[in-house]
Protein backbone atom coordinates (compact mmCIF):
# COMPACT_ATOMS: atom_id res chain seq x y z
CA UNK A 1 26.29 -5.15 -1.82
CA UNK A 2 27.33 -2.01 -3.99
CA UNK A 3 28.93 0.49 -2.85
CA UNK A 4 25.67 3.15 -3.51
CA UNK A 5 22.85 0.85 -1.88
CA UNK A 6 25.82 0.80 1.26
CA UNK A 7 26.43 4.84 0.91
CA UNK A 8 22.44 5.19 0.48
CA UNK A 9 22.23 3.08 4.22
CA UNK A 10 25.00 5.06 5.76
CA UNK A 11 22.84 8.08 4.18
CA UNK A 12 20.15 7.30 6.07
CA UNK A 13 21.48 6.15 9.33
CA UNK A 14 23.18 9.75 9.20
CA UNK A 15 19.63 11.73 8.83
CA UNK A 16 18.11 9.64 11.58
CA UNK A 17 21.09 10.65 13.94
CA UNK A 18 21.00 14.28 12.55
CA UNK A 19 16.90 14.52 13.97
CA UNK A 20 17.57 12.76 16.82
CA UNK A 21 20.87 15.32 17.84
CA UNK A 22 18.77 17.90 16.97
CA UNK A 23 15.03 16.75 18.59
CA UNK A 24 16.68 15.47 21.96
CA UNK A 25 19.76 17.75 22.38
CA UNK A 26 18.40 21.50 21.72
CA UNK A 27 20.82 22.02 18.41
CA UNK A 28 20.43 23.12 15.39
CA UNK A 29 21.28 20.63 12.14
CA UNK A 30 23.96 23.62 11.26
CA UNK A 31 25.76 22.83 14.46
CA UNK A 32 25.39 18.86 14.18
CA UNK A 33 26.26 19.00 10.81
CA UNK A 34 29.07 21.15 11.13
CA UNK A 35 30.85 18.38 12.73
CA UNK A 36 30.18 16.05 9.98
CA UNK A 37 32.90 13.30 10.35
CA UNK A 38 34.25 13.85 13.49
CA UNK A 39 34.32 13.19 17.05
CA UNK A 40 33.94 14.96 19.59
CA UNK A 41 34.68 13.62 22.91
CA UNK A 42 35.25 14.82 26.53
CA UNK A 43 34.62 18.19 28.09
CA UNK A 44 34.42 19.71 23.98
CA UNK A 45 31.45 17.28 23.88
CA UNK A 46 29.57 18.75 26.97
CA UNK A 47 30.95 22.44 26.04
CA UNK A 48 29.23 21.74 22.28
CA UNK A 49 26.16 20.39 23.50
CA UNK A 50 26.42 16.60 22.41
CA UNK A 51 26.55 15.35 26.33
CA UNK A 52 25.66 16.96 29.52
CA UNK A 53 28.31 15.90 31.63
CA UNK A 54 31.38 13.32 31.98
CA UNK A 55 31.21 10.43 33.77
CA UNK A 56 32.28 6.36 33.24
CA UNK A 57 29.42 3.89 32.43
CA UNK A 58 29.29 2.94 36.40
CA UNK A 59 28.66 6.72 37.73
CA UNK A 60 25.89 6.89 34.92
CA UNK A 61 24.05 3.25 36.21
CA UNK A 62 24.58 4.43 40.02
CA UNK A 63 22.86 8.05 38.98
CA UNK A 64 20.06 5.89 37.31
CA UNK A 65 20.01 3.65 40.00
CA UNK A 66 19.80 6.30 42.65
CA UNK A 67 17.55 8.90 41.40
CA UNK A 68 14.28 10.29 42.47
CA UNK A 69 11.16 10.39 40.32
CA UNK A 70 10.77 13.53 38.28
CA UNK A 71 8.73 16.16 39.91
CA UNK A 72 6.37 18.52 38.35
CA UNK A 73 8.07 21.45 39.06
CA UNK A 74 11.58 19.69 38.16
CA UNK A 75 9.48 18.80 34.53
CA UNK A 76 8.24 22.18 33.88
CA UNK A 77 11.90 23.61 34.41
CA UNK A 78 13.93 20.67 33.38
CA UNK A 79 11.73 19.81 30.04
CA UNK A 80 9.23 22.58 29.88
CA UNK A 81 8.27 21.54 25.93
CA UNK A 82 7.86 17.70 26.90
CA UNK A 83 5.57 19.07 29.69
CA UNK A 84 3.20 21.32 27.04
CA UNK A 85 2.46 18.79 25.17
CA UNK A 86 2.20 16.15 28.39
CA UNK A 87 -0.05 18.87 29.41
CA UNK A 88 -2.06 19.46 25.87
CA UNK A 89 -2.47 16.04 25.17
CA UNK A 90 -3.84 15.68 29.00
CA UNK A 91 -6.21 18.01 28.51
CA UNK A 92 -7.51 16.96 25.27
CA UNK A 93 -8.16 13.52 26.68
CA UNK A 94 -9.75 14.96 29.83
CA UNK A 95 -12.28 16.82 27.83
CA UNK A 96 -12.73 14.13 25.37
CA UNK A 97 -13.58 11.95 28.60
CA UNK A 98 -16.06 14.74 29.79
CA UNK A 99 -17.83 14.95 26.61
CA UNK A 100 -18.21 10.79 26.45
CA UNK A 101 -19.10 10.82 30.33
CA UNK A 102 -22.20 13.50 29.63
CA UNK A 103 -23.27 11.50 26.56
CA UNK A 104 -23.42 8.30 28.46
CA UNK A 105 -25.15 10.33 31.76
CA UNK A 106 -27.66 11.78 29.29
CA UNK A 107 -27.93 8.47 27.61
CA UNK A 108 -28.66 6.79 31.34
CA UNK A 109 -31.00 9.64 32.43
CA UNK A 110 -33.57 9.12 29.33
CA UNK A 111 -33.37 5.53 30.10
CA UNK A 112 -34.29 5.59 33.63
CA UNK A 113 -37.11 8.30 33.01
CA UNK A 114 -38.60 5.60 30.17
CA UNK A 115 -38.28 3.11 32.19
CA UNK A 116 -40.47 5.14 34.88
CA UNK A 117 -42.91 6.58 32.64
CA UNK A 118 -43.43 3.08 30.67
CA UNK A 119 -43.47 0.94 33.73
CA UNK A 120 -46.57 -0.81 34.13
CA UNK A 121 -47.30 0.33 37.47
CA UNK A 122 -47.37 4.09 35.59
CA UNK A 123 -50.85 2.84 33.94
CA UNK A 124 -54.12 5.26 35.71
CA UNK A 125 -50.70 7.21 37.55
CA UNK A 126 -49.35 9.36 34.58
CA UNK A 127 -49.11 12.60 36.20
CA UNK A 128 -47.31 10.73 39.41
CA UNK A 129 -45.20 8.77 37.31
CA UNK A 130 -43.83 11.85 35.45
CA UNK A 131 -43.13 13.52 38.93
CA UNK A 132 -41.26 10.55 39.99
CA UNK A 133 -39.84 10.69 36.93
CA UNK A 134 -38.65 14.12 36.33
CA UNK A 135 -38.67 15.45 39.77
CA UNK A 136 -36.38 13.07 41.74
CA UNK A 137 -33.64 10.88 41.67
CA UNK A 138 -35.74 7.65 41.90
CA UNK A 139 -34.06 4.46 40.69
CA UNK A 140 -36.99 2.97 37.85
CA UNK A 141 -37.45 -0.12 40.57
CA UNK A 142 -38.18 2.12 43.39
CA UNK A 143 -40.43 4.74 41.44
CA UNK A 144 -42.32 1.21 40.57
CA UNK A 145 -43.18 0.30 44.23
CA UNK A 146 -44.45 4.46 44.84
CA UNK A 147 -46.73 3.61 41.82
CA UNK A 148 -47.35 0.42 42.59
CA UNK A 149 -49.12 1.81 46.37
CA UNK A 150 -50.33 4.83 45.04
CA UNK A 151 -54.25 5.08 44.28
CA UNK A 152 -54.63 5.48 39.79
CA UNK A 153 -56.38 8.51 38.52
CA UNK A 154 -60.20 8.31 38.62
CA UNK A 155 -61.43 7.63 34.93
């Protein structure tokens, strides 16, 4: 491999741990870049920003191991930006459900009321059929035994 395609890969390993410092840690790509080459370790990596504390790989899988489940209140104060946008994106699927739940209600209501006013027990009981209908909460199969006992309109 040449030495540019390997300095073009080490390039762009660089800028994906650049946005990822500065998306997940709070810093700015002046302070991660200012750093450029060297190490930081230790309490200078917690007193920077690069860690939040010190501990050995065991204290971190016991921490892990031993934590409670985040709260809301310990989200809105621990990660208040992650909650927003937990929150925005909530609400835009909530309404999104609410709009799709009244289509399909309205859909279902215009069916049933066919269903009543076309049923052939409806024939000579028009005028009862669109009471039953539009009036109450009458499942099409029950609206059709009221019709089907009720007298039909003298012709």
């Amino acid at each position: 491999m040449r030495v540019t395609a390997i300095r073009a890969i080490v390039d762009d390993m660089e800028a994906v741990f650049i946005d990822a410092v500065v998306n997940y840690r709070g810093m700015t790509r002046e302070q991660v870049t200012a750093l450029r080459g060297g190490v930081v370790i230790g309490a200078k990596a917690v007193s920077l920003g690069f860690a939040d504390q010190i501990g050995s790989l065991e204290q971190t899988i016991l921490q892990l191991q031993t934590e409670t489940t985040m709260d809301l209140t310990k989200l809105k104060a621990d990660h208040l930006d992650v909650y927003q946008a937990a929150f925005k994106e909530g609400a835009a699927s909530l309404n999104a459900d609410a709009v799709t739940a009244k289509a399909e209600g309205v859909t279902q209501e215009r069916q049933r009321i066919n269903a009543i006013l076309t049923h052939e027990n409806a024939k000579g009981r028009e005028l009862q059929a669109q009471t039953l209908a539009l009036e109450t909460e009458l499942t099409p199969e029950a609206a059709a035994k009221v019709l089907a006992v009720s007298p039909t309109a003298p012709t």
